[in-house]
N, C-alpha and C. Protein backbone atom coordinates (compact mmCIF):
# COMPACT_ATOMS: atom_id res chain seq x y z
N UNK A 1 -4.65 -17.64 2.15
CA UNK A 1 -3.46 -16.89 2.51
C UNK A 1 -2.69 -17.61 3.62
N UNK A 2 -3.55 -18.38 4.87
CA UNK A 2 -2.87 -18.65 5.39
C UNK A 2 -2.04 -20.11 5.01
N UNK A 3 -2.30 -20.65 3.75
CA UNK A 3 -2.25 -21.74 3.47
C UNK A 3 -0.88 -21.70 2.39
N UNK A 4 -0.59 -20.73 2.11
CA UNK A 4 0.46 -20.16 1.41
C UNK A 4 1.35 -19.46 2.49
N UNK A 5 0.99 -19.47 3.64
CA UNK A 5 2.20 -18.92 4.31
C UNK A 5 2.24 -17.51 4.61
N UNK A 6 1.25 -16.81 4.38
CA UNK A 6 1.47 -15.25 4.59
C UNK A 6 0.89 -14.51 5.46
N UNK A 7 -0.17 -15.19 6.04
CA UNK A 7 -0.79 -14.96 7.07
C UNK A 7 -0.59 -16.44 8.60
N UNK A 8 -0.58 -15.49 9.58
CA UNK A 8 -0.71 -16.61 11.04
C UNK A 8 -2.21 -16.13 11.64
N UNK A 9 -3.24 -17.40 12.33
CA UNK A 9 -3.88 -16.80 13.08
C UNK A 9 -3.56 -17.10 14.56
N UNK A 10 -3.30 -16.26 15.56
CA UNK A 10 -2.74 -16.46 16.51
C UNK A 10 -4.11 -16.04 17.88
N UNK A 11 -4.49 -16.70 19.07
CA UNK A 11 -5.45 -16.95 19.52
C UNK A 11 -5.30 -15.54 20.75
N UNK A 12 -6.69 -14.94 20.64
CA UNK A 12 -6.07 -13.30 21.41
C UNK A 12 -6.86 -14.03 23.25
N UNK A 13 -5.42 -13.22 23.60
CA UNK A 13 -5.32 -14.06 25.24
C UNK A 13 -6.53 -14.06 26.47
N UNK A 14 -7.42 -12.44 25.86
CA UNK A 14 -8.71 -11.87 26.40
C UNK A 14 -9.59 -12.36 26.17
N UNK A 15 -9.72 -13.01 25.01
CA UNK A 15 -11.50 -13.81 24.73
C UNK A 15 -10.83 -15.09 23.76
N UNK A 16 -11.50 -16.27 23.71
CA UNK A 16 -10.80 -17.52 23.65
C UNK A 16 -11.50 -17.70 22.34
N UNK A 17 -12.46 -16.83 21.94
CA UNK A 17 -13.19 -17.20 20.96
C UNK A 17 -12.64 -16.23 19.61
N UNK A 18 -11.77 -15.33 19.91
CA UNK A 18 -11.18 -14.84 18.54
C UNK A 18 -10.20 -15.38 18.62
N UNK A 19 -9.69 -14.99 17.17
CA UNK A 19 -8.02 -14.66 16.65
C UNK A 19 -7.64 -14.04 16.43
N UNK A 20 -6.56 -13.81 16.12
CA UNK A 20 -5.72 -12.38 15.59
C UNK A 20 -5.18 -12.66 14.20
N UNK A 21 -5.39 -11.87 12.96
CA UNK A 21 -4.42 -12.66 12.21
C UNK A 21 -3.30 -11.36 11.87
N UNK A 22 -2.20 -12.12 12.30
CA UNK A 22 -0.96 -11.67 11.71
C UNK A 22 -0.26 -11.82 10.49
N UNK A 23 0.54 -10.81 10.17
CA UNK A 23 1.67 -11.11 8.71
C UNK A 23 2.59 -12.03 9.33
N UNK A 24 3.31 -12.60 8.16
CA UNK A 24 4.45 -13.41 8.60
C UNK A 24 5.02 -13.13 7.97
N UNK A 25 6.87 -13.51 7.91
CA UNK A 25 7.69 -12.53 7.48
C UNK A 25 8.05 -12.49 6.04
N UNK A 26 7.26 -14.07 5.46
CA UNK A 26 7.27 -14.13 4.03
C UNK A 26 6.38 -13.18 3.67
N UNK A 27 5.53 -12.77 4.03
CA UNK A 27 4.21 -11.80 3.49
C UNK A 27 4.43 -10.48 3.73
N UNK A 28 5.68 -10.21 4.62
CA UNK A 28 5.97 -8.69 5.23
C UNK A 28 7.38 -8.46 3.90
N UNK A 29 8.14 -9.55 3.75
CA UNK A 29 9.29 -9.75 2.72
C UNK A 29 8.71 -9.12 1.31
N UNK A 30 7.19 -9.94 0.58
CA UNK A 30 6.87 -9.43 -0.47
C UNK A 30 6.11 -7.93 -0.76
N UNK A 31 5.94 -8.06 0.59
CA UNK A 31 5.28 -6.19 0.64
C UNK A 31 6.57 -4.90 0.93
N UNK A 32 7.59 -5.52 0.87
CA UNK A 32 8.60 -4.55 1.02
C UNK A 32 9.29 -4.78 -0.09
N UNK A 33 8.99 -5.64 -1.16
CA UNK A 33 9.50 -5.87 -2.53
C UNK A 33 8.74 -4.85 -3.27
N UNK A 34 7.19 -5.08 -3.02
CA UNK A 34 6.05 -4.65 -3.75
C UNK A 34 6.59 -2.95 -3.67
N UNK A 35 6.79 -2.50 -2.69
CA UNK A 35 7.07 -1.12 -1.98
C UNK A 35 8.39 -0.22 -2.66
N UNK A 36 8.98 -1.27 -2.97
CA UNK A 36 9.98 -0.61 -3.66
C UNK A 36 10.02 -0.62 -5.09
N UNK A 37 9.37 -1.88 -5.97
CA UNK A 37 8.88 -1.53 -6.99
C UNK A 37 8.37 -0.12 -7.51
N UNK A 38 6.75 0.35 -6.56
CA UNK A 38 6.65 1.27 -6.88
C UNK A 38 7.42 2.05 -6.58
N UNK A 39 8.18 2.80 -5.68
CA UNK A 39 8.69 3.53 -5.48
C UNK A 39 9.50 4.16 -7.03
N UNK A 40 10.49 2.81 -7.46
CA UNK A 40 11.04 2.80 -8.72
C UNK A 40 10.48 3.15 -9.80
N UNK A 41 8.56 2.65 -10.23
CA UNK A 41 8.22 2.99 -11.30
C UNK A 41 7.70 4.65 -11.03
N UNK A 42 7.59 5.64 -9.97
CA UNK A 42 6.70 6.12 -9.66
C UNK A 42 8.38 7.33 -9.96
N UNK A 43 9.64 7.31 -9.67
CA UNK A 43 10.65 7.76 -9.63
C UNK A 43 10.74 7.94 -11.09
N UNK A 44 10.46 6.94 -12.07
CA UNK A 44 10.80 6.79 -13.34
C UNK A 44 9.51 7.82 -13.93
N UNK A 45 8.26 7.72 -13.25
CA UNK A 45 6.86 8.78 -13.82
C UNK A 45 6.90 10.29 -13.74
N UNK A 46 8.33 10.29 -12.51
CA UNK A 46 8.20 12.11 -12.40
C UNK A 46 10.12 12.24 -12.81
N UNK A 47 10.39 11.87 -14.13
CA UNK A 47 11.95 12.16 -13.76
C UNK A 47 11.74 13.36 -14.45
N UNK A 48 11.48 13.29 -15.17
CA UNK A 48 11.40 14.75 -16.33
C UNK A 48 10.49 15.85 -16.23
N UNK A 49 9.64 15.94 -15.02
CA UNK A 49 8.86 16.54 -14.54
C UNK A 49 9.63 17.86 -13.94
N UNK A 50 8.43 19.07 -13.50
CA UNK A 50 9.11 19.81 -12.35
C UNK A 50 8.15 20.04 -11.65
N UNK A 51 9.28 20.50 -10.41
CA UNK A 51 8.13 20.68 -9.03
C UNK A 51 6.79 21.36 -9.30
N UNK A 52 6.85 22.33 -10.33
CA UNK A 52 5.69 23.20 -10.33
C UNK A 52 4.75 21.94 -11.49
N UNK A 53 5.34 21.24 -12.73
CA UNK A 53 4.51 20.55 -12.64
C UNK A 53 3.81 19.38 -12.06
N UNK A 54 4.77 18.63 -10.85
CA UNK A 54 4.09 17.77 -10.44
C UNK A 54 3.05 18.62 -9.51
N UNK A 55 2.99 20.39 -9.02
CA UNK A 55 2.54 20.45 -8.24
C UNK A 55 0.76 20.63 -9.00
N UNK A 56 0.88 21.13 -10.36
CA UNK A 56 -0.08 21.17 -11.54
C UNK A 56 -1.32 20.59 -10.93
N UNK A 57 -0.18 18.96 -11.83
CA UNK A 57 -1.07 17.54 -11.76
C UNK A 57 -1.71 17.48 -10.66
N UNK A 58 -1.13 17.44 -9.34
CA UNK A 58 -1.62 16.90 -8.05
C UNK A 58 -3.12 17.98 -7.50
N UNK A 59 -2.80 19.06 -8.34
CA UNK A 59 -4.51 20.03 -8.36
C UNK A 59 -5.58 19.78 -9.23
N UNK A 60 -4.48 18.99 -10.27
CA UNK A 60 -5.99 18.51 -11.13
C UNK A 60 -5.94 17.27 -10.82
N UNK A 61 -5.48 16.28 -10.01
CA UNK A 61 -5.90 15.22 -9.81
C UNK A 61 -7.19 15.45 -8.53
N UNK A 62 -6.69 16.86 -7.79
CA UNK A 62 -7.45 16.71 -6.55
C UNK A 62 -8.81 17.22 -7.25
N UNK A 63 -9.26 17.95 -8.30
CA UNK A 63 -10.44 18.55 -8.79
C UNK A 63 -10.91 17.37 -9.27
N UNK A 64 -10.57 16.10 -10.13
CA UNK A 64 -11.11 15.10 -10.53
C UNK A 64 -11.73 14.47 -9.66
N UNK A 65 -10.91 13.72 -8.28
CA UNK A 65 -11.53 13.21 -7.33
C UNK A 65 -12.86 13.76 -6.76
N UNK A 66 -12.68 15.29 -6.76
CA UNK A 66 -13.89 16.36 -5.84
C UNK A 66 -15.07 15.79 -6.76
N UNK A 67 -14.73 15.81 -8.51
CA UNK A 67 -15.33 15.61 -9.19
C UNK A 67 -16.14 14.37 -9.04
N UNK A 68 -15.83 13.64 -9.14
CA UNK A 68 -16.07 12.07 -8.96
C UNK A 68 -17.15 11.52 -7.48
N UNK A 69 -17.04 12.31 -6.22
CA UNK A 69 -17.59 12.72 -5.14
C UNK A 69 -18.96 12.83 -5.42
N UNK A 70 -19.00 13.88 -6.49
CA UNK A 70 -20.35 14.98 -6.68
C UNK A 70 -21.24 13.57 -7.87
């Protein structure tokens, strides 16, 4: 990652023996691409929906998960 540019490791000022690794702004650029993608496909998953059914789904998604737990 850091060799592609998307990560920096930058040296933390308190102990000489870590690093820090930071985003850089090419890697902060494609995560705010990534971010709006979904946003778009996720806009396009509930257009025809209604509130009461997305509110449905989101109870049977939460019983699956509980499910999945056990």
């Amino acid at each position: 990652m850091e060799k592609n540019g998307l990560i920096e490791r930058k040296a933390v000022c308190t102990d000489a023996r870590l690093k820090k690794i930071v985003l850089t702004n090419k890697s902060l650029e494609i995560k705010n691409s990534i971010d709006e993608e979904v946003k778009k496909v996720e806009k396009n998953l509930k257009k025809d929906l209604t509130e009461e059914e997305l509110k449905e789904f989101r109870r049977v998604l939460q019983k699956m998960s509980k499910n999945l737990e056990n």
